[in-house]
Protein backbone atom coordinates (compact mmCIF):
# COMPACT_ATOMS: atom_id res chain seq x y z
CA UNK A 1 70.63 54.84 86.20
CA UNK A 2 72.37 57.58 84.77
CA UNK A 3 71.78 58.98 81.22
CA UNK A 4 74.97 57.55 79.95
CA UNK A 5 73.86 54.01 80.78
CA UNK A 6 70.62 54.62 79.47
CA UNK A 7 71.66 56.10 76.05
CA UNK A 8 74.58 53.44 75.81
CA UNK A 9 71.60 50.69 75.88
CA UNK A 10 70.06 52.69 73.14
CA UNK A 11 72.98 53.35 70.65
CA UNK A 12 74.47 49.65 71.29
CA UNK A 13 71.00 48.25 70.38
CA UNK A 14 70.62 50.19 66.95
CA UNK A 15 74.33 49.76 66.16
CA UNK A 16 72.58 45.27 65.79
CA UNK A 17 70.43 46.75 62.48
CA UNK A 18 72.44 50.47 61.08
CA UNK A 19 76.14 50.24 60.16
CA UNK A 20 78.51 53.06 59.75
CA UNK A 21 76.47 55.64 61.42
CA UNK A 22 77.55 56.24 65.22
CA UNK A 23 77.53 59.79 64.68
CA UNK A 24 73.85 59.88 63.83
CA UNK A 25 72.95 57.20 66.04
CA UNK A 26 74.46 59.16 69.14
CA UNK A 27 72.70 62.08 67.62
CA UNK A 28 69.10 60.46 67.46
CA UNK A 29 69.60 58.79 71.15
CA UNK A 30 70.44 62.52 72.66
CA UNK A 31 67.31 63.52 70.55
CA UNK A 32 64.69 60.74 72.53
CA UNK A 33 66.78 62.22 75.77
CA UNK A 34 64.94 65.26 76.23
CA UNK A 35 61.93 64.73 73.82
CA UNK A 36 62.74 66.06 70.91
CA UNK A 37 60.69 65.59 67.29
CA UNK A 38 63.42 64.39 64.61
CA UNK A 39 63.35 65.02 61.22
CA UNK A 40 65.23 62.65 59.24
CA UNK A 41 65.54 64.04 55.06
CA UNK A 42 67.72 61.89 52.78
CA UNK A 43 67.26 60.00 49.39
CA UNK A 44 65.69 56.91 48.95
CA UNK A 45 66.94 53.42 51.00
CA UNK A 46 69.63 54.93 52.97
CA UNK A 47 67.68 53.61 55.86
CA UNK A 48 65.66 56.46 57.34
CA UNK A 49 63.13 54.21 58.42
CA UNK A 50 65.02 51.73 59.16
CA UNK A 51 66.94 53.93 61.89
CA UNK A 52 63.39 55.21 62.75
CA UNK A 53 62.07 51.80 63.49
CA UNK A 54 65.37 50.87 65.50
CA UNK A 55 65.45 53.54 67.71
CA UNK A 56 61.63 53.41 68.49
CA UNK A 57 61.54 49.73 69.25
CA UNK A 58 64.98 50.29 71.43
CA UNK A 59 62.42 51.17 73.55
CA UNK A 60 60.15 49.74 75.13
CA UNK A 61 57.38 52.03 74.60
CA UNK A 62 53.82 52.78 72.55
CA UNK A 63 54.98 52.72 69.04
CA UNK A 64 53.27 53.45 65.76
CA UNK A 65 53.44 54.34 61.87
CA UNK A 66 51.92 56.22 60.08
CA UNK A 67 52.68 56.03 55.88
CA UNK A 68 51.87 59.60 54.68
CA UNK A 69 49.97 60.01 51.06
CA UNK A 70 48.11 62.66 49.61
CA UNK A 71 44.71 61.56 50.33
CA UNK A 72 45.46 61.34 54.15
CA UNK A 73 43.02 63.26 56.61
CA UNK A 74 43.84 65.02 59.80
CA UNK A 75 41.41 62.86 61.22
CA UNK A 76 43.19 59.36 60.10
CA UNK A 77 46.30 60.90 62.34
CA UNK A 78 43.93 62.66 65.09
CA UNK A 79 40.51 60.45 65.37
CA UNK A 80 37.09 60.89 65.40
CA UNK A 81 34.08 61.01 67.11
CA UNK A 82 31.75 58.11 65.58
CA UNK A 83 27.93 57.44 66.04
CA UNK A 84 28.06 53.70 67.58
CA UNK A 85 24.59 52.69 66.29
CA UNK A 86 23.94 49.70 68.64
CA UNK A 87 24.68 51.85 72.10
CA UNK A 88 23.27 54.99 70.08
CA UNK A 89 25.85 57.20 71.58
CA UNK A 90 29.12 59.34 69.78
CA UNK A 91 32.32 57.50 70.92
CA UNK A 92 35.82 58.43 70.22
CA UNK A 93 38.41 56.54 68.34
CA UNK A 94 41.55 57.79 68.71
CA UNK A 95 44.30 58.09 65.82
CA UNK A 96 47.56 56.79 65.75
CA UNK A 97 49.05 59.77 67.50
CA UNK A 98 47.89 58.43 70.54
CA UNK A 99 50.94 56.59 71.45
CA UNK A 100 54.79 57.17 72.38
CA UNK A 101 56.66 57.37 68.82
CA UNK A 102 55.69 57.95 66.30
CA UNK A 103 57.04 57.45 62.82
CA UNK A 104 55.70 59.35 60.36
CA UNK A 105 57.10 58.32 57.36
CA UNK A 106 57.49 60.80 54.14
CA UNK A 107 55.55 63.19 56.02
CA UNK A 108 56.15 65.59 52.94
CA UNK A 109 53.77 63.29 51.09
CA UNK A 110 50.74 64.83 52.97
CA UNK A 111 48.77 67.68 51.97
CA UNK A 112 49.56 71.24 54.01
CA UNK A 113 46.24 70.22 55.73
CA UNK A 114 47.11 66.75 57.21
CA UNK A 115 50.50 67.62 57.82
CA UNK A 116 48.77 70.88 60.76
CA UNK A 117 47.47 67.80 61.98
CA UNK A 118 50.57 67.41 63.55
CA UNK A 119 51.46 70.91 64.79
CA UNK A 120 49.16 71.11 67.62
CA UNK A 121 50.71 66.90 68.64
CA UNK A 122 54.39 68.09 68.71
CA UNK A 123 54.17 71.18 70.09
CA UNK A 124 51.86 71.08 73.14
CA UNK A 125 51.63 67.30 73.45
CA UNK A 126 47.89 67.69 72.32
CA UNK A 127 45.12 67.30 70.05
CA UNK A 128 41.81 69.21 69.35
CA UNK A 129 38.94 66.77 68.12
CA UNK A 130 35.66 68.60 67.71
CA UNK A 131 36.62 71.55 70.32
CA UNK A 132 37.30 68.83 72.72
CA UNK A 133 41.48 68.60 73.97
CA UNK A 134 42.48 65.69 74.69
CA UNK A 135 46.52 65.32 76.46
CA UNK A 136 48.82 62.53 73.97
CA UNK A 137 50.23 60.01 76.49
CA UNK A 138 53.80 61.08 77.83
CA UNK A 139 56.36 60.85 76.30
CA UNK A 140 55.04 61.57 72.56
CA UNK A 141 58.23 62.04 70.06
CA UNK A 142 57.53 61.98 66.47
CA UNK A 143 60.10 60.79 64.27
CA UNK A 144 59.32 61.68 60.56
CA UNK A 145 61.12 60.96 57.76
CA UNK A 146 61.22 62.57 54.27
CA UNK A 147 62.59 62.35 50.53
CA UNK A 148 64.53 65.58 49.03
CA UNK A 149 64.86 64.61 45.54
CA UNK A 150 61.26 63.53 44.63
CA UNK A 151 59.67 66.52 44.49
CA UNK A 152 56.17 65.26 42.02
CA UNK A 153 53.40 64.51 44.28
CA UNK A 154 55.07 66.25 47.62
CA UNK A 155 53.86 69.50 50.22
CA UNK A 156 57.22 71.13 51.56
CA UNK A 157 56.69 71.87 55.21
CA UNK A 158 56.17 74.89 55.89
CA UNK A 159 58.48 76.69 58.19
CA UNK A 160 56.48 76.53 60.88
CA UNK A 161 56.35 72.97 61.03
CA UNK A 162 60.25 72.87 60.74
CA UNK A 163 60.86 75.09 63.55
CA UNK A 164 59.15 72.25 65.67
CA UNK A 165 61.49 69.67 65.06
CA UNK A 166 64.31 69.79 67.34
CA UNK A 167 66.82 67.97 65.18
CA UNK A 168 67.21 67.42 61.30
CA UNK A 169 69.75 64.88 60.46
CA UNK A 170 70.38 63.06 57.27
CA UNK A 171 72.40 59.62 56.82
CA UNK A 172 73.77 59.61 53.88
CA UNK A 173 75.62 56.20 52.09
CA UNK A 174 77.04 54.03 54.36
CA UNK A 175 80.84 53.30 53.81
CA UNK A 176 81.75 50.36 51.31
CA UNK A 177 83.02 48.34 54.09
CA UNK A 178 79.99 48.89 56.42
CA UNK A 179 77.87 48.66 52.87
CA UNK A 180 79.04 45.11 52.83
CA UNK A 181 78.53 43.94 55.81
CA UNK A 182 74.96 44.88 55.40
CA UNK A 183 75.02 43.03 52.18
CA UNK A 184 75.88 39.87 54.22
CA UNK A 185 73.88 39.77 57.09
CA UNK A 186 70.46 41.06 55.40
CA UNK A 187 68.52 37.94 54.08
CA UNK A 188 65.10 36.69 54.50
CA UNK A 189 64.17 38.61 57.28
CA UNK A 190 65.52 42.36 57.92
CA UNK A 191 67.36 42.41 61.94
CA UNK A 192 65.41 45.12 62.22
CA UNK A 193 62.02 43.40 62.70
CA UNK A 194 63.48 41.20 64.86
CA UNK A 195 64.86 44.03 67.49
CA UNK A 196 63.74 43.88 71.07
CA UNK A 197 63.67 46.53 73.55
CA UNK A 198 67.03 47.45 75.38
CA UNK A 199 66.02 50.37 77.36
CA UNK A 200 62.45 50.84 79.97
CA UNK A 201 60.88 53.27 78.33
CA UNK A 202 58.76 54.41 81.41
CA UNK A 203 62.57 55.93 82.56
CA UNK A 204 62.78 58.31 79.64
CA UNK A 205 60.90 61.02 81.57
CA UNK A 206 63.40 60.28 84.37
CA UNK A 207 66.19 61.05 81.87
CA UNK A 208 64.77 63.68 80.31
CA UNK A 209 64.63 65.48 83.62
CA UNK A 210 68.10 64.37 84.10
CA UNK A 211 69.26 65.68 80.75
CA UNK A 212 67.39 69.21 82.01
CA UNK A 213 69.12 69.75 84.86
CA UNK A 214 72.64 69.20 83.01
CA UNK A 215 74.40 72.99 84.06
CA UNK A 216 75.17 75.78 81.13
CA UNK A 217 77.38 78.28 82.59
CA UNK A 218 76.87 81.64 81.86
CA UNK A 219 79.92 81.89 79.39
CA UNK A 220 78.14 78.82 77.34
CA UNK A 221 74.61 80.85 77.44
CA UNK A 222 76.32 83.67 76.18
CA UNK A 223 78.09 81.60 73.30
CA UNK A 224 74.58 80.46 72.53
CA UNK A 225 73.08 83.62 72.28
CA UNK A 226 75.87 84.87 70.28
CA UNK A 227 75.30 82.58 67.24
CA UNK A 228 71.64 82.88 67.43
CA UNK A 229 72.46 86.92 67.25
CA UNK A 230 74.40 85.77 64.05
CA UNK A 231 72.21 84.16 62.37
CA UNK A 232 69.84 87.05 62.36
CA UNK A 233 72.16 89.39 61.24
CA UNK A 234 73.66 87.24 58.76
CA UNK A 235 74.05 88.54 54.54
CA UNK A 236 72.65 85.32 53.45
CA UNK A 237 69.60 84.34 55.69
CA UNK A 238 66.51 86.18 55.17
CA UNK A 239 65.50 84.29 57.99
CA UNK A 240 67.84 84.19 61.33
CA UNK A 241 67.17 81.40 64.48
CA UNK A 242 63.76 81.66 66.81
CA UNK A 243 63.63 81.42 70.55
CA UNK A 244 62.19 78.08 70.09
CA UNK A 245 65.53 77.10 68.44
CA UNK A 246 67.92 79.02 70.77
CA UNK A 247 65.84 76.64 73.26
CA UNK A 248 66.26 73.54 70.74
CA UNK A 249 70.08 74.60 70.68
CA UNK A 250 70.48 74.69 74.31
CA UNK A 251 68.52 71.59 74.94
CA UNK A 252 70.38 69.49 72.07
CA UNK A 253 74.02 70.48 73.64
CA UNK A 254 72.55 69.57 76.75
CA UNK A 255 71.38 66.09 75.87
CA UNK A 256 74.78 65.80 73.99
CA UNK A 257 76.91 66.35 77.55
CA UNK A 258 74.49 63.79 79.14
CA UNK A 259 75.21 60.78 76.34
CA UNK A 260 78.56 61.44 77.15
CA UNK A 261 78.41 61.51 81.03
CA UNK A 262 79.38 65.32 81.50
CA UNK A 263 77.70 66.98 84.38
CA UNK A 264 78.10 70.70 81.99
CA UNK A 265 77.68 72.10 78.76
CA UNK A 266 80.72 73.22 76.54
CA UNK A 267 81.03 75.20 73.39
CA UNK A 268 81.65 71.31 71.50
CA UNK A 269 78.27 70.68 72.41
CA UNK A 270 77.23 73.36 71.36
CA UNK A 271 78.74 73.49 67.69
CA UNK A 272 78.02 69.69 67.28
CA UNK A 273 74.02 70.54 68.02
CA UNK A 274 74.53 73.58 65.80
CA UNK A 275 75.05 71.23 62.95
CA UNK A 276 71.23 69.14 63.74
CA UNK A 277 69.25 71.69 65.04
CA UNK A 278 69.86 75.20 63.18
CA UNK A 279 69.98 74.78 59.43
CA UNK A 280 66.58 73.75 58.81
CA UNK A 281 65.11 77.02 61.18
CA UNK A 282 66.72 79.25 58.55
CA UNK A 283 65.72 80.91 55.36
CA UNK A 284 68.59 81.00 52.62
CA UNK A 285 69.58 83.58 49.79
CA UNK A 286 72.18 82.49 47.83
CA UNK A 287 74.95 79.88 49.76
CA UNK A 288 72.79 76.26 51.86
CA UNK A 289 72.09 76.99 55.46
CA UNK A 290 74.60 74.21 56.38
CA UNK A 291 77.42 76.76 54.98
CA UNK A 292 75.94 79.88 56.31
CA UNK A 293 76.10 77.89 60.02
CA UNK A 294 79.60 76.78 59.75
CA UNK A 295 80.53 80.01 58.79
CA UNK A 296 78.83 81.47 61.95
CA UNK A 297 80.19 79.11 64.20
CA UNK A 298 83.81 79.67 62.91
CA UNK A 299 83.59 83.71 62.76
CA UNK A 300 81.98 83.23 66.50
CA UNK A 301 84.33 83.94 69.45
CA UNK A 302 84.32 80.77 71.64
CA UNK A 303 84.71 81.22 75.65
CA UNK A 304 87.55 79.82 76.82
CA UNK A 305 87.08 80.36 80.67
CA UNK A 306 84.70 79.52 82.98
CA UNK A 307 82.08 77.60 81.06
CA UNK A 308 81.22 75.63 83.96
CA UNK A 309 80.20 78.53 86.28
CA UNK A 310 76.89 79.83 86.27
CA UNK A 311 76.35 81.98 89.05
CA UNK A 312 73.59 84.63 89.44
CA UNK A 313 73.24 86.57 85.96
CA UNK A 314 72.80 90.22 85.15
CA UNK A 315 70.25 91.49 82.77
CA UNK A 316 70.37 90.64 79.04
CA UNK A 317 71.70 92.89 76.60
């Protein structure tokens, strides 16, 4: 099965529960393609979780939720080590993150504390419990959603945390036509809970390797590392894009040519990731991220030749 097929299952099965939104559903579906943690930050019942829930149970893998509050503890996303009493022996019980998905929903509801919980998870597909590391089954993709206009009661993530999502996407109001139709169809029961799998989850790593081995050409790697030059040397960011996101950018276009069956990566990839996985990497003085990026990919010289052809390269600059 090719990743086309595979993401085709995906998108067609979450197009049954969110209306109006191929863009982002395409988006989300080349996200699960290589792995990636999504961030999803928009106001209240636009259907964040909704899309969440969708694309996880598209799948047919390990899926779980987590509903962030302030009085959360590492350990109630982690586990513990507890004294069984009647076998008189420490045993582990393991927290939600031991699964495939994992929703986290209004993760900016958690205190700084909880929320490092879940550095150590998305980053090296691990967690620490009482000096002991323990490998999260593969895949592990967390999904977390949060609210940007309720601001009493909430922890901004730190930068840090950010950098580790690999897309942030927001949904925004449907159209009044789509609007409608959800009007209609949404009674009793939401589709949503009644979604079944579409896709074998067990193939994602298949597709993810897939996705991998999609070719960037040298001109394309150069584009790449052009805008990522940019937005380190930009007047308005105090803070410019990290390896980890020129890798985020790369991997995103890549996943982007595989949903649409293309064996290589070109500069529309590229700016189309741009959009998902750079503003929320950078620090802002004065104008939004989004602006400062679509000014950078505009004032950026696209190649034109080539862009399939990577031969052997010669040193960076």
């Amino acid at each position: 099965m090719t990743c086309k097929e595979y993401a085709e299952k995906i998108i067609n099965n979450i197009q049954k529960v969110i209306k109006g939104k191929n863009e982002e559903i395409t988006v989300i579906t080349a996200a699960l393609l290589v792995g990636g943690n999504i961030l999803m930050e928009d106001v209240p019942g636009t259907g964040k979780t909704v899309l969440a829930k969708a694309a996880a149970k598209s799948l047919s893998c390990d899926f779980k939720r987590i509903q962030l509050t302030p009085d959360l503890l590492p350990s109630d996303i982690t586990g513990i080590h507890f004294f069984n009493m009647k076998e008189q022996v420490f045993e582990l019980r393991k927290g939600p993150v031991f699964t495939n998905i994992l929703l986290a929903d209004e993760i900016n509801r958690a205190t700084p504390r909880t929320q490092s919980a879940l550095l150590e998870c998305m980053e090296e597909r691990q967690v620490t419990i009482d000096g002991e590391e323990l490998k999260l089954n593969a895949p592990f993709i967390v999904i977390a959603t949060q609210n940007p206009v309720e601001t009493s009661g909430t922890f901004p993530l730190p930068e840090a945390q950010l950098d580790r999502f690999l897309i942030k996407m927001s949904l925004g109001y449907a159209p009044r036509e789509q609007e409608g139709k959800i009007l209609a169809e949404i009674g009793f029961k939401h589709p949503v809970d009644t979604l079944q799998a579409a896709a074998d989850g067990s193939l994602l790593p298949e597709m993810q390797k897939q996705t991998a081995e999609i070719n960037v050409g040298n001109a394309v790697m150069d584009y790449i590392l052009d805008i990522g030059e940019a937005t380190r040397n930009h007047r308005s960011l105090s803070l410019g894009l990290s390896t980890r996101g020129l890798l985020a950018l790369k991997r995103m276009s890549q996943a982007l040519a595989a949903v649409n069956g293309e064996s290589f990566v070109t500069p529309d990839h590229v700016q189309k990731a741009a959009k998902y996985v750079i503003p929320h990497r950078l620090i802002s003085r004065g104008i939004p991220a989004e602006d400062a990026v679509q000014e950078i990919i505009s004032q950026t010289p696209v190649p034109t030749e080539n862009i399939a052809v990577n031969t052997e390269r010669q040193p960076w600059k």
